[in-house]
N, C-alpha and C. Protein backbone atom coordinates (compact mmCIF):
# COMPACT_ATOMS: atom_id res chain seq x y z
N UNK A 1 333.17 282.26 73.97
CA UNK A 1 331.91 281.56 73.88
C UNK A 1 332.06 280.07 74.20
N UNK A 2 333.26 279.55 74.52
CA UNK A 2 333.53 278.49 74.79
C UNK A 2 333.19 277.65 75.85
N UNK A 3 331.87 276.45 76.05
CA UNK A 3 331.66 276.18 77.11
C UNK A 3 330.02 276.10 77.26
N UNK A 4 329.48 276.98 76.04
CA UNK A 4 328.42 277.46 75.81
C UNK A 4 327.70 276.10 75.07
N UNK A 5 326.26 275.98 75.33
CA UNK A 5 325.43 275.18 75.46
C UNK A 5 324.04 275.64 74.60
N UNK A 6 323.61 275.24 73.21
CA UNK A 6 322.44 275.24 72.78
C UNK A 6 321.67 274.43 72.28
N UNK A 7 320.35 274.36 72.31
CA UNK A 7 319.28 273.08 71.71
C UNK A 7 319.11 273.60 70.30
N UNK A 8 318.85 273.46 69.42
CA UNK A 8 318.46 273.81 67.94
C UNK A 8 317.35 272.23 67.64
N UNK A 9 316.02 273.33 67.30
CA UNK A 9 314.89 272.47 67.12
C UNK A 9 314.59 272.40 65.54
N UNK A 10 315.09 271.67 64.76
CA UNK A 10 314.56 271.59 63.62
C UNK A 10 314.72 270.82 62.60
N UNK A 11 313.39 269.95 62.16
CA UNK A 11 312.91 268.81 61.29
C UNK A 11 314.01 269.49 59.97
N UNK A 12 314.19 269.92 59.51
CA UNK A 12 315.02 270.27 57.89
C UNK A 12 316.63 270.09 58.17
N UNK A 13 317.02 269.11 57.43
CA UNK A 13 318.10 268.64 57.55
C UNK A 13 319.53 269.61 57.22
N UNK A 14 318.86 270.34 56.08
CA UNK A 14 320.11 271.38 55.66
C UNK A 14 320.06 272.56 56.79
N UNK A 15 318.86 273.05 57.91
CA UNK A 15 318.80 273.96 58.47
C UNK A 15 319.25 273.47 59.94
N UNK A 16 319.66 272.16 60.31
CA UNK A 16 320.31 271.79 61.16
C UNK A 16 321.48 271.59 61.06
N UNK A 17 322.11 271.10 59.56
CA UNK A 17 323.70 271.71 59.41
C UNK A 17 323.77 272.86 59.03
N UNK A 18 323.06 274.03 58.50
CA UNK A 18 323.73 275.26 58.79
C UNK A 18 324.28 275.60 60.15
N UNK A 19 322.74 275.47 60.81
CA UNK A 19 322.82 275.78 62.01
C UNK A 19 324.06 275.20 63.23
N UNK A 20 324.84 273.77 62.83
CA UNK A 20 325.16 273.42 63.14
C UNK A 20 327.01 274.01 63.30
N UNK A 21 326.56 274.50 61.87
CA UNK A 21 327.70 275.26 61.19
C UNK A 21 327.95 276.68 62.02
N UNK A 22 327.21 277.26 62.00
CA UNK A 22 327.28 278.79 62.74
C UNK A 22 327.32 278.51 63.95
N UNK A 23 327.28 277.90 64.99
CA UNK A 23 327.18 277.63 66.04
C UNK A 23 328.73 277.31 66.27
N UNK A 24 329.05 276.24 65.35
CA UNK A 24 330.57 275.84 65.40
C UNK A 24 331.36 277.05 65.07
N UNK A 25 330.92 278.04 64.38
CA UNK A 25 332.06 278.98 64.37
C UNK A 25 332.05 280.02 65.25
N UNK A 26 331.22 279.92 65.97
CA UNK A 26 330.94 280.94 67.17
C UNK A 26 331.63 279.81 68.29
N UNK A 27 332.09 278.92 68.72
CA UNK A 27 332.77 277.83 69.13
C UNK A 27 331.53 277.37 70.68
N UNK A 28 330.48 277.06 69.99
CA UNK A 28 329.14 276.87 70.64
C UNK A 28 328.93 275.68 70.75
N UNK A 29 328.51 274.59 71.92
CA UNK A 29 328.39 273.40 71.46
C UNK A 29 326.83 273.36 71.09
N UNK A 30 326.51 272.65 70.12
CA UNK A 30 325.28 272.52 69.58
C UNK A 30 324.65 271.39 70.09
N UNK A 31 323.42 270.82 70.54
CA UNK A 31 322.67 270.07 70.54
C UNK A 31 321.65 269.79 69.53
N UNK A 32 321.61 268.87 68.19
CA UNK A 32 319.89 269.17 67.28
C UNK A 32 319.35 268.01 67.50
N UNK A 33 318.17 268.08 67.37
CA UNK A 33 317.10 267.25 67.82
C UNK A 33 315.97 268.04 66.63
N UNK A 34 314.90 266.69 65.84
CA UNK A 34 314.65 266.89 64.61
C UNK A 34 312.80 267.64 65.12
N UNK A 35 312.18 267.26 66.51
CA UNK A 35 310.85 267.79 66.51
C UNK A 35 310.74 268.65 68.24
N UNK A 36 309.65 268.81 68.24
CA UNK A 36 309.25 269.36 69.56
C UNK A 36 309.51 268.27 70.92
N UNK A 37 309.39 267.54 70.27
CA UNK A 37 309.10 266.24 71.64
C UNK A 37 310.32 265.61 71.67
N UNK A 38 311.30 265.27 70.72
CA UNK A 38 312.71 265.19 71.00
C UNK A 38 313.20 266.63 72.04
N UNK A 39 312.80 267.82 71.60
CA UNK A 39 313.59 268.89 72.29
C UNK A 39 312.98 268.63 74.06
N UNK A 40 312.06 268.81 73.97
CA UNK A 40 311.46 268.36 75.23
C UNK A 40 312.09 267.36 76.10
N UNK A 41 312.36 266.35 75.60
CA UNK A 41 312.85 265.01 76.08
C UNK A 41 314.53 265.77 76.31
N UNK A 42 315.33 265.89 75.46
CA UNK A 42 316.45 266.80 75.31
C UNK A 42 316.67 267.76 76.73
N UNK A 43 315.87 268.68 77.00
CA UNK A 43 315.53 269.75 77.66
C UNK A 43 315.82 268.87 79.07
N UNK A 44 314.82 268.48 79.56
CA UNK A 44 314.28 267.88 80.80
C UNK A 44 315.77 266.60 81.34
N UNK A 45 316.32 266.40 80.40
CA UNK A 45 317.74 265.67 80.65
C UNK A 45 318.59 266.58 81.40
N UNK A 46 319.02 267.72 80.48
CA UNK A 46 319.57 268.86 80.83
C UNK A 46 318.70 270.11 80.32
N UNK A 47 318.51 271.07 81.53
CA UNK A 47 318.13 272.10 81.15
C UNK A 47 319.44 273.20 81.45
N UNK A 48 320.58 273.08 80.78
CA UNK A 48 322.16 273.81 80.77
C UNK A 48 321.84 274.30 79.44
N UNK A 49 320.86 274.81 79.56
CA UNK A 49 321.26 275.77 77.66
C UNK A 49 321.31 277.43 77.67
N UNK A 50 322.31 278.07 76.99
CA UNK A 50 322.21 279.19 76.80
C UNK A 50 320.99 279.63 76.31
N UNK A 51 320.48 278.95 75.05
CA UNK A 51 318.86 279.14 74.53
C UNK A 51 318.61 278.09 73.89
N UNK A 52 317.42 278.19 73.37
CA UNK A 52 316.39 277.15 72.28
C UNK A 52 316.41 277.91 71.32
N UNK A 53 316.80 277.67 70.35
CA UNK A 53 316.15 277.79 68.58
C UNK A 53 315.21 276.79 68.41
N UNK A 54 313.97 277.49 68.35
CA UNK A 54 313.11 276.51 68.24
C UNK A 54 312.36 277.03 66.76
N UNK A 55 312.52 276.01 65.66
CA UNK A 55 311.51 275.86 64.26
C UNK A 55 310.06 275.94 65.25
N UNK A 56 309.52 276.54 64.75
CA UNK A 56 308.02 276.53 64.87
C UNK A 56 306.77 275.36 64.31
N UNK A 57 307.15 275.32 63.05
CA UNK A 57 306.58 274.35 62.20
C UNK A 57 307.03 272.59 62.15
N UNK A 58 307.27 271.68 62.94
CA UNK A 58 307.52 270.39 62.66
C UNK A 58 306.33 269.59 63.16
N UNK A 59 306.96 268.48 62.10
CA UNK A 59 305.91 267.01 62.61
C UNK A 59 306.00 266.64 64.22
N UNK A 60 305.17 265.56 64.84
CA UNK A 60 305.15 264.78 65.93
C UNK A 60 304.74 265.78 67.06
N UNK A 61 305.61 267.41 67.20
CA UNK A 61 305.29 268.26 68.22
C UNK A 61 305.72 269.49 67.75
N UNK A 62 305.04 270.37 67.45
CA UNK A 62 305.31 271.82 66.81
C UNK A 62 306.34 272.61 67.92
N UNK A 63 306.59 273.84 67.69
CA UNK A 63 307.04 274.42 68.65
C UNK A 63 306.56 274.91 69.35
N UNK A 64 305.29 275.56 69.26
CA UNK A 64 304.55 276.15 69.78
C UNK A 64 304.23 275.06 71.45
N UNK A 65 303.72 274.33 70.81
CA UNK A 65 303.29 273.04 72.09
C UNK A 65 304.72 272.89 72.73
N UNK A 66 305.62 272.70 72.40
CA UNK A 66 306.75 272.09 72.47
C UNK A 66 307.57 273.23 73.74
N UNK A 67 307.29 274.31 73.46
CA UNK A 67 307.65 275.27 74.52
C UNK A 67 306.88 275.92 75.51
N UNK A 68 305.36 275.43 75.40
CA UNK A 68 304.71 275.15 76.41
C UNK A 68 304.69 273.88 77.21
N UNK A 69 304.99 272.91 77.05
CA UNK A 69 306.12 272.10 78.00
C UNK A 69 306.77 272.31 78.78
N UNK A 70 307.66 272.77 77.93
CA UNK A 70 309.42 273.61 78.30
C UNK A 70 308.86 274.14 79.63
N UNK A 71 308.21 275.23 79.37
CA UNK A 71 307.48 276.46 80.24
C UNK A 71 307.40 275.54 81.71
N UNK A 72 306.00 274.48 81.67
CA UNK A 72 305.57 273.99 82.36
C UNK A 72 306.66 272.85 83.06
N UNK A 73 307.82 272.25 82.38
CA UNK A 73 308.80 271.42 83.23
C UNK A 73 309.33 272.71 84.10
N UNK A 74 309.46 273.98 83.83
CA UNK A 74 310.35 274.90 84.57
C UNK A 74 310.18 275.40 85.47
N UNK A 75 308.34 275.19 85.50
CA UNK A 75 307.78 276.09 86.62
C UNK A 75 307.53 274.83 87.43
N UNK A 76 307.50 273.44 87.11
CA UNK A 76 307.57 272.47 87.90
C UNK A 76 308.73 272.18 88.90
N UNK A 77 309.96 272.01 88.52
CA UNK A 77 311.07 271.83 88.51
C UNK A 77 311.66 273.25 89.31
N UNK A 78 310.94 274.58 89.36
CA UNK A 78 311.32 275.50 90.03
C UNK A 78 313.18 275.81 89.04
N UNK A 79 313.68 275.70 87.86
CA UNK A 79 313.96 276.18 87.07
C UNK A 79 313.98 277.55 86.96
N UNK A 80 314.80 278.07 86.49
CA UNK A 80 315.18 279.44 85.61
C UNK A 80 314.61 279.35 84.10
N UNK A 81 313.98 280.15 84.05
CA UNK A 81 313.53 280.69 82.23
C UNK A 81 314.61 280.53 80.99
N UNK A 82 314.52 279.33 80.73
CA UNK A 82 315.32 279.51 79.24
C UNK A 82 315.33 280.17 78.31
N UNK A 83 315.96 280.74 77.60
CA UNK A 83 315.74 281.78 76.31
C UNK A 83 315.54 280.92 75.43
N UNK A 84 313.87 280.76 74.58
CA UNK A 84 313.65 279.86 73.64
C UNK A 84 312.99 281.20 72.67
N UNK A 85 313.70 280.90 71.31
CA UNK A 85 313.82 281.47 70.16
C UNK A 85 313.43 280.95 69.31
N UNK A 86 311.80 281.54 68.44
CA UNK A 86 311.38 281.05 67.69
C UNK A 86 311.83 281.01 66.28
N UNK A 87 311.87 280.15 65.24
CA UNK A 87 312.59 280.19 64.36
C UNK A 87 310.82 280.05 63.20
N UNK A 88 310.92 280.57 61.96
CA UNK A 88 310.62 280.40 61.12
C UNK A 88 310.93 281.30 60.05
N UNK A 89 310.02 280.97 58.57
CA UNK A 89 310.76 281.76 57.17
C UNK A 89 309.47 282.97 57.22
N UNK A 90 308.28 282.91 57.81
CA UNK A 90 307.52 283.45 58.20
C UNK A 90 307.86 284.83 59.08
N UNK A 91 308.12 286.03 59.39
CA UNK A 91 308.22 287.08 59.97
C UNK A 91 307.08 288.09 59.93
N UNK A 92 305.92 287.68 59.90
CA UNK A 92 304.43 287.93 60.16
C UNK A 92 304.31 288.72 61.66
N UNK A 93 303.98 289.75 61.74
CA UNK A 93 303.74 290.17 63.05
C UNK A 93 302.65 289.20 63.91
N UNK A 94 301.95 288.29 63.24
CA UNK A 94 300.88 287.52 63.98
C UNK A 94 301.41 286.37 64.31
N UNK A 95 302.53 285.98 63.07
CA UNK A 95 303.48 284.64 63.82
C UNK A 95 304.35 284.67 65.39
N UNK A 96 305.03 286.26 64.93
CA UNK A 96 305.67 286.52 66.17
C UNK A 96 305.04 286.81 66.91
N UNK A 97 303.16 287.25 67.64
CA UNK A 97 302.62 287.43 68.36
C UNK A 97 302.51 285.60 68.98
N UNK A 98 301.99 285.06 68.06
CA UNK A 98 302.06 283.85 68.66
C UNK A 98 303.07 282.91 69.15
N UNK A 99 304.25 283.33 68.86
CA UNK A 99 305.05 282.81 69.44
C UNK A 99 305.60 283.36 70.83
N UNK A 100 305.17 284.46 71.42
CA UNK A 100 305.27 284.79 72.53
C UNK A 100 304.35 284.37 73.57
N UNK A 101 303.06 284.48 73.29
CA UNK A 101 301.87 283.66 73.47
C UNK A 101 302.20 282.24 73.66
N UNK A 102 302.82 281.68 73.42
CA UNK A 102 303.16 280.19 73.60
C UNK A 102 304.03 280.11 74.77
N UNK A 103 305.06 281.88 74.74
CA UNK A 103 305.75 281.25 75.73
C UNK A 103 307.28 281.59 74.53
N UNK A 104 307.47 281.58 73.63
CA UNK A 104 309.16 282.78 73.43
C UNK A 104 309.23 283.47 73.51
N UNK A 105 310.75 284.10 73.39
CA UNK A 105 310.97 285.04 73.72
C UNK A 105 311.29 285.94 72.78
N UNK A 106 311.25 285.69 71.57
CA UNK A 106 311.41 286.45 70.22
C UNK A 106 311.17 285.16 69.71
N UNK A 107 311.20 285.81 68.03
CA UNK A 107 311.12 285.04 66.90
C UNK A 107 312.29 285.66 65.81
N UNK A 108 313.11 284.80 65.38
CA UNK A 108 313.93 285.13 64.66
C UNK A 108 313.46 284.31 63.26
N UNK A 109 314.11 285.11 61.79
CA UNK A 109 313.06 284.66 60.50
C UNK A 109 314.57 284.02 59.53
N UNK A 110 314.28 282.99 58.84
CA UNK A 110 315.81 282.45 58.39
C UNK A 110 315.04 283.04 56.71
N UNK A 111 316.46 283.01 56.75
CA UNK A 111 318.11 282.85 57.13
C UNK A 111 318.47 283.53 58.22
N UNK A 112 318.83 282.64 58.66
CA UNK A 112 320.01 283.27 59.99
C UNK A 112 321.28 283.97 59.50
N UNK A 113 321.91 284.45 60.13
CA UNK A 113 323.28 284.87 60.00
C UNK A 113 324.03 284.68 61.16
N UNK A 114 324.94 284.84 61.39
CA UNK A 114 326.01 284.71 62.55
C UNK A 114 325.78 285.25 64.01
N UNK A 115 325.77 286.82 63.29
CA UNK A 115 325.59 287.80 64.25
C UNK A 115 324.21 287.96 64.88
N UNK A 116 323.09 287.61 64.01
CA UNK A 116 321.86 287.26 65.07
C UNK A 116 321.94 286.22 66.33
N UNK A 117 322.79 285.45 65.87
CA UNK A 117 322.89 283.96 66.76
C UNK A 117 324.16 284.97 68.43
N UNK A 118 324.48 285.54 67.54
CA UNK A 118 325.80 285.80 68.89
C UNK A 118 325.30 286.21 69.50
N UNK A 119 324.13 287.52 69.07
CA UNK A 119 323.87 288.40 70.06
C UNK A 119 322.91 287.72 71.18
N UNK A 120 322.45 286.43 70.84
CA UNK A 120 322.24 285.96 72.34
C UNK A 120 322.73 284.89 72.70
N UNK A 121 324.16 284.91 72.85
CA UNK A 121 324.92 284.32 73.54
C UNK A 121 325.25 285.39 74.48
């Protein structure tokens, strides 16, 4: 997994060092950035990411907006489709409808574990 490249979107400080944590033991380099509009800004620098973990819920730029951006720098830019992964504690079939609707590609519900994270690497 070495070599490997991810954005992790999320305002909660302990869920960006977990995250930061599992990533490191999968030997992943991590990128975090705390809202939507940091990831955005992030993104459009380099778009070299294996995927987006993207929190759904933050201040300044949600995710939702935040990966309709994404979307729209890619289809600008003539880009490849990033795998952006919605994150919340929420696992609502209407959350995860809307997060496809925005534009992810799943929604994953935390706690995370390891092995959710690998399998899309």
């Amino acid at each position: 997994m070495e070599g490997k490249k991810v954005l992790v979107v999320d305002d909660e400080p302990f869920a960006q060092n977990l995250l930061k944590m599992l990533y490191g033991v999968l030997k992943v380099e991590c990128i975090v950035v705390a809202n939507g509009k940091e990831a955005l800004e992030e993104y459009q620098k380099s778009a070299n990411f294996v995927h987006i973990l993207m929190d759904i819920h933050m201040p300044i730029m949600d995710g939702y907006d935040s990966t309709k951006q994404i979307r729209l720098h890619e289809k600008a830019k003539g880009l490849p489709r990033c795998k952006i992964l919605g994150l919340s504690g929420d696992g609502d079939p209407k959350t995860k409808a809307a997060c496809i609707s925005a534009g992810m590609d799943d929604l994953l519900v935390k706690p995370l574990k390891k092995e959710q994270l690998q399998q899309f690497l």
